[in-house]
Structure formats: structure tokens, C-alpha cells
Protein backbone atom coordinates (compact mmCIF):
# COMPACT_ATOMS: atom_id res chain seq x y z
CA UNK A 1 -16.46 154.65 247.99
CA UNK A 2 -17.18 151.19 248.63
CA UNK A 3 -15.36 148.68 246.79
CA UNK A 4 -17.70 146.35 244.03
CA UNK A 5 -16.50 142.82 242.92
CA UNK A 6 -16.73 141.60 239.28
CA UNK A 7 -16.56 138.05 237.87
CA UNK A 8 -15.38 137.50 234.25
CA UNK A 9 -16.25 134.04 232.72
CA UNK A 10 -13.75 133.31 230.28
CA UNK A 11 -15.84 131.55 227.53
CA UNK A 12 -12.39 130.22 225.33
CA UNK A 13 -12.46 126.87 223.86
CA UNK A 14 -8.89 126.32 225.22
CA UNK A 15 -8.37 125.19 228.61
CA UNK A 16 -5.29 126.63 230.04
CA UNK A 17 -2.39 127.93 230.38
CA UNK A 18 -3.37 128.15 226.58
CA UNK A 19 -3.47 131.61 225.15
CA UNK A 20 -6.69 132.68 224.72
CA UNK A 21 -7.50 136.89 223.23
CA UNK A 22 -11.11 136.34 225.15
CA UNK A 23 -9.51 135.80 228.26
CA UNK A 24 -7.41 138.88 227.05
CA UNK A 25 -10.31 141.22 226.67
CA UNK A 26 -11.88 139.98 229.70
CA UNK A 27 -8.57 141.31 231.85
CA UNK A 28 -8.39 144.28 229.93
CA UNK A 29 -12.14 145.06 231.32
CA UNK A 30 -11.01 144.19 235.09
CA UNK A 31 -8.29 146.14 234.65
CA UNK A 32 -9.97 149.00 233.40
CA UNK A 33 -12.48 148.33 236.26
CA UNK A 34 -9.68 148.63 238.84
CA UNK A 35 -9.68 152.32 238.32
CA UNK A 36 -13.39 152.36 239.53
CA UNK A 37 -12.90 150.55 242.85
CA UNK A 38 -13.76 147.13 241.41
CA UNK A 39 -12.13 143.95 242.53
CA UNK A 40 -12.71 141.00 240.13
CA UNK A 41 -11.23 137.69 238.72
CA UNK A 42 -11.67 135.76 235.52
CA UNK A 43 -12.89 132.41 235.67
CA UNK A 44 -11.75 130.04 232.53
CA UNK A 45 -14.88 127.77 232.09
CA UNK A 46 -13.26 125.00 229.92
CA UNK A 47 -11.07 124.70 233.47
CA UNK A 48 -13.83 123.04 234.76
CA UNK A 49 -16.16 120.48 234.40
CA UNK A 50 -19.37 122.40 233.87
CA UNK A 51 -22.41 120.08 232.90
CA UNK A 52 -25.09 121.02 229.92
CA UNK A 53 -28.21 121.60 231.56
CA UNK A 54 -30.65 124.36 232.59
CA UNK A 55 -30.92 123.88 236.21
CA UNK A 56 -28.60 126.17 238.82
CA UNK A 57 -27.36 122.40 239.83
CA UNK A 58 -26.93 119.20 236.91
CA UNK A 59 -25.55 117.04 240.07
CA UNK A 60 -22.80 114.37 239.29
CA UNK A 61 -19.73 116.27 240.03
CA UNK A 62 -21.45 119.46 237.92
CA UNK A 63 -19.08 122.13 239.31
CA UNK A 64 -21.27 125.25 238.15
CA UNK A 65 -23.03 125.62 241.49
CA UNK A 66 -19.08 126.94 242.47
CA UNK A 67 -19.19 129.81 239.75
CA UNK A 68 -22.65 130.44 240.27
CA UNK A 69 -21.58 130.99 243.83
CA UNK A 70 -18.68 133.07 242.79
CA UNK A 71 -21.61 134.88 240.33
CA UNK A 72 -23.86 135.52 243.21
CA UNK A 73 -21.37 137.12 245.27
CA UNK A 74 -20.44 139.64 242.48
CA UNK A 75 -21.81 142.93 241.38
CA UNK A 76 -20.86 142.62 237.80
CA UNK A 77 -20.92 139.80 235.60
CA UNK A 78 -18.56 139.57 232.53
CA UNK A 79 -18.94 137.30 229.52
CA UNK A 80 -15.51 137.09 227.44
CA UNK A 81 -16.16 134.94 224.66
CA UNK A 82 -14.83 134.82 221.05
CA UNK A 83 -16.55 134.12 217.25
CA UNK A 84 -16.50 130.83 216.11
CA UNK A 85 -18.34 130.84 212.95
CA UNK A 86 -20.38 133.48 213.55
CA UNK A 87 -21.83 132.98 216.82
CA UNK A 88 -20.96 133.15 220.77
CA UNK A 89 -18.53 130.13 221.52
CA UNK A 90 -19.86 126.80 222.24
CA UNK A 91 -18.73 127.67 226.19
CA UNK A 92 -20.87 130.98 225.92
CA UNK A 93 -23.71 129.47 224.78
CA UNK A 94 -24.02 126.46 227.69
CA UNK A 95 -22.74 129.46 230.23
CA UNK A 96 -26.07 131.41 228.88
CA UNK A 97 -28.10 128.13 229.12
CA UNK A 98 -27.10 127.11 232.73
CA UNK A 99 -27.75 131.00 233.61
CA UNK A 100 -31.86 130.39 232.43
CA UNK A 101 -32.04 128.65 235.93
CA UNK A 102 -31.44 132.00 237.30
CA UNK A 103 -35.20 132.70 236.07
CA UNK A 104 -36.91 130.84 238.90
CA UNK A 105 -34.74 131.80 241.65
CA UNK A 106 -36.46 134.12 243.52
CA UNK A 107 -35.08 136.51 246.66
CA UNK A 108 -38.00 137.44 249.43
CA UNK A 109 -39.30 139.70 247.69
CA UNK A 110 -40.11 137.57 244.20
CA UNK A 111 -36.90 139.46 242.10
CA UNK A 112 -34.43 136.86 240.70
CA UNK A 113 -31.43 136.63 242.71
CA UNK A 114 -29.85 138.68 239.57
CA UNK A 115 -31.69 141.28 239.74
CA UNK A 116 -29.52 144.68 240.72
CA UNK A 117 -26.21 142.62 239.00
CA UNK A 118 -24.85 144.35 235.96
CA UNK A 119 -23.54 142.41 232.76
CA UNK A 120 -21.33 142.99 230.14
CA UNK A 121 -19.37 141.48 227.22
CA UNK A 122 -16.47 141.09 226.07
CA UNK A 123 -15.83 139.89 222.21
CA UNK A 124 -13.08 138.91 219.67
CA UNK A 125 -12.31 136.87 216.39
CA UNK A 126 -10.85 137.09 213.29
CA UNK A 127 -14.04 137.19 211.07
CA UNK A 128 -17.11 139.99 211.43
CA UNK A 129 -20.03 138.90 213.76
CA UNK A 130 -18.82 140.79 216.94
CA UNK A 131 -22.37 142.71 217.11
CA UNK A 132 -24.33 139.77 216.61
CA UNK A 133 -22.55 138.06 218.87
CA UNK A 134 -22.78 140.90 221.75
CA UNK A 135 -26.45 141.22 221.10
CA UNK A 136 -27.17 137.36 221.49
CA UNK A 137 -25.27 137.74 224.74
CA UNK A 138 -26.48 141.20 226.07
CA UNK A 139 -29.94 139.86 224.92
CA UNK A 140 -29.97 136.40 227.02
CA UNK A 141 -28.52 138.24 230.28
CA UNK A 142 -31.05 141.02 230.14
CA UNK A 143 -33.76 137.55 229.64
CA UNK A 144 -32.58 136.38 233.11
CA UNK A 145 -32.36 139.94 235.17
CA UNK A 146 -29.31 140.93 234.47
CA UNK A 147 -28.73 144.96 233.80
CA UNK A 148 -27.08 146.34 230.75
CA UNK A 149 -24.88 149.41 231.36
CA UNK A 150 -24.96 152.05 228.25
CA UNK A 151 -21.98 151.03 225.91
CA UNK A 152 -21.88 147.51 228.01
CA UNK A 153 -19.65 145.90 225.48
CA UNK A 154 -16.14 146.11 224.09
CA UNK A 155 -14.65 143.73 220.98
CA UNK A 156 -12.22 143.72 218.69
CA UNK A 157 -12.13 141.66 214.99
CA UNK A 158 -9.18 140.83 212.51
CA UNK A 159 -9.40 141.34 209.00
CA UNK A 160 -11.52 139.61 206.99
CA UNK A 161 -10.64 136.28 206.26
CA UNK A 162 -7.43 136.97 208.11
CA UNK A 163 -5.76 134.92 211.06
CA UNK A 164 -4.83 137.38 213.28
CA UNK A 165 -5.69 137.02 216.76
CA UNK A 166 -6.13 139.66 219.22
CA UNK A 167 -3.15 138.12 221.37
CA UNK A 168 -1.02 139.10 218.55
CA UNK A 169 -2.59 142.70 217.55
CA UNK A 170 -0.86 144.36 219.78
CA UNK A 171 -2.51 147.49 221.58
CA UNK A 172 -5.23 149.22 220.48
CA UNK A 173 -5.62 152.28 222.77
CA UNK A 174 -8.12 154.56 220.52
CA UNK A 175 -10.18 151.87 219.44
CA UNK A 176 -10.92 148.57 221.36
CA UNK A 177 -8.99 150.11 224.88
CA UNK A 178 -11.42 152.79 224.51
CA UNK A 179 -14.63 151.40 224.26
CA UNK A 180 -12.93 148.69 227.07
CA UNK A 181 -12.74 151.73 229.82
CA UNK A 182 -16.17 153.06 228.44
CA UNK A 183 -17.92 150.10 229.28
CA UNK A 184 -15.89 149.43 232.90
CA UNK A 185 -16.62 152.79 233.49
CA UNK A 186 -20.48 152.82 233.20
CA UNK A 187 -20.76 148.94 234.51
CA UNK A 188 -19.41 150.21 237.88
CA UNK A 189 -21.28 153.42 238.11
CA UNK A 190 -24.60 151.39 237.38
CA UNK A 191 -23.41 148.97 239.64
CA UNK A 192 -22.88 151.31 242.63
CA UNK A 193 -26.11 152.89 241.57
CA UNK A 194 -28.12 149.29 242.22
CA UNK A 195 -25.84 148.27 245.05
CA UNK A 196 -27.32 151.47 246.86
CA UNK A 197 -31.12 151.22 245.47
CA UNK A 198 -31.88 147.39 244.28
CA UNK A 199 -34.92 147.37 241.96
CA UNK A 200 -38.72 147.38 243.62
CA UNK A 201 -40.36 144.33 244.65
CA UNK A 202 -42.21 141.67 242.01
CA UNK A 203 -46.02 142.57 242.20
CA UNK A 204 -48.19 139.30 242.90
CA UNK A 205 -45.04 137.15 243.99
């Protein structure tokens, strides 16, 4: 079985060696990936100076076009990024905005060069919002050619108006751990699926 390679974005606000529970969840998912002949490494954004912008390069010392390489090279794509009032993280959100550059570049065949790639998400915070928050994400990746697995996200929430972070929760093998291997599980077996038979050629490109 060949081996696939994953890439987890860590979307924290934190740089590190910070704790960070999305960074958490995002291991959890390439661990549970390891069991499926998946390689992978996370990626903390807020580690490097990553420009606002919509273009695959914002110039300047913009050091996207790295992770974007790192991006391109992987069959799996993971966005780990926690609730901050509601919505995706700040990070998420310009991660999902340089990622719309991804719509006008085009292999030989007129697919974008994300096309075949499989996405998922990773979620967590201490309010509720963790299925809005998945389906802005799932939503935006699917936009740019990105393929959703069934059950392609995992999350976990604190009590309401609690301050509990996932960090700190301690394991949660029945709930969140399940839904974490669920998700691996299907991402790589998609993955192998599109590694083997890539989607057909864009009619009129």
C-alpha cells in the first residue's frame, strides 16, 4: 500500500511553543492517520509570516508560497482551527483566502492543481459554533477543488460559557477520538482512491 502524505495547518492565534488544543486536534488526526499509511506534519501558521492577500504569491518576504509548496506535495489537507467568537480563527480565515488563488491554477488538463487532494477539519473552543465553523471551512475548500471525505471533520467544545480548553479535557476516546479516527480513516481511503484515478479533464479548458 503506498504511503500518502498529509499537511495540517495549525490555524491557533498563538505562535509557539504556546499551547494551542487546535494544534492538539490536528495531531490527534495525523496520528490517527498513521494507522492508514499516512505520513504528515502540522504546520503552525502564526510561525510564519504569511501575507493577507488572494494571490498563490503576495511577494515581500510573503512566506506562503513555502506551505503552499508543502500543500501541493500532499494528498490531504488539514485545517485545525479553533472558535473565536463564533467563527473560524482570524488565521483560518486568511489561510482560506490565500487558498482562492488555488482557483486559477490550472494543471494540463484545465483541473486546479487541487483537484484529487482531500480536506478536512479539525475544530475546538469553549463556546458552541463548532458546526458552523466546520461548514464555513468544508464549504470554502470544496469552493477551490478540494474533496470532502464522508464524516471529514472532528471537534470538540467546552461547556457553555465555560473556560475549559481542550488541552486540559483530558481524553475523550468515545466521543471526539472517535469521530477523529472516523474522519482519518475515510480521508485516506478517498485519498488513495484519487491518488489512483484523479478526476476527468475540464471540458472547454
Amino acid at each position: 500500500m503506498a504511503t500518502l502524505r498529509a499537511l495540517v495547518l495549525g490555524c491557533s492565534l498563538r505562535k509557539s511553543p504556546a499551547k494551542s488544543s487546535s494544534e492538539l486536534i490536528g495531531r490527534e488526526l495525523l496520528t490517527a492517520l498513521a494507522d492508514h499509511d499516512v505520513d504528515g506534519e502540522l504546520v503552525r501558521v502564526a510561525d510564519h509570516d504569511v501575507r493577507f492577500g488572494v494571490s498563490a504569491d503576495e511577494g515581500d518576504g510573503d512566506e506562503w508560497p513555502a506551505l503552499r509548496a508543502k500543500m501541493l506535495a500532499a494528498d490531504i489537507l488539514i485545517i485545525a482551527t479553533p472558535i473565536w467568537m463564533g467563527q473560524p480563527a482570524s488565521v483560518c480565515k486568511m489561510v482560506l483566502e490565500r487558498l482562492d488563488a488555488e482557483l486559477s491554477e490550472k494543471d494540463e488538463q484545465g483541473r486546479p492543481l487541487v483537484y484529487g487532494k482531500v480536506a478536512v477539519v479539525g475544530v475546538v473552543g469553549n463556546e458552541d459554533g463548532a458546526h458552523h465553523v466546520t461548514a464555513e471551512v468544508l464549504q470554502a475548500l470544496n469552493d477551490v477543488g478540494f474533496t470532502i471525505p464522508a464524516a471529514g471533520a472532528t471537534y470538540w467544545v467546552g461547556e457553555a460559557m465555560g473556560s475549559l480548553d481542550y488541552n486540559d479535557a483530558g481524553p475523550k476516546p468515545d466521543t471526539t477520538g472517535l469521530t477523529t479516527k472516523t474522519a482519518a480513516a475515510n480521508a485516506a481511503h478517498l485519498a488513495r482512491l484519487l491518488r489512483n484515478q484523479q478526476y476527468p479533464p475540464i471540458e472547454g479548458d
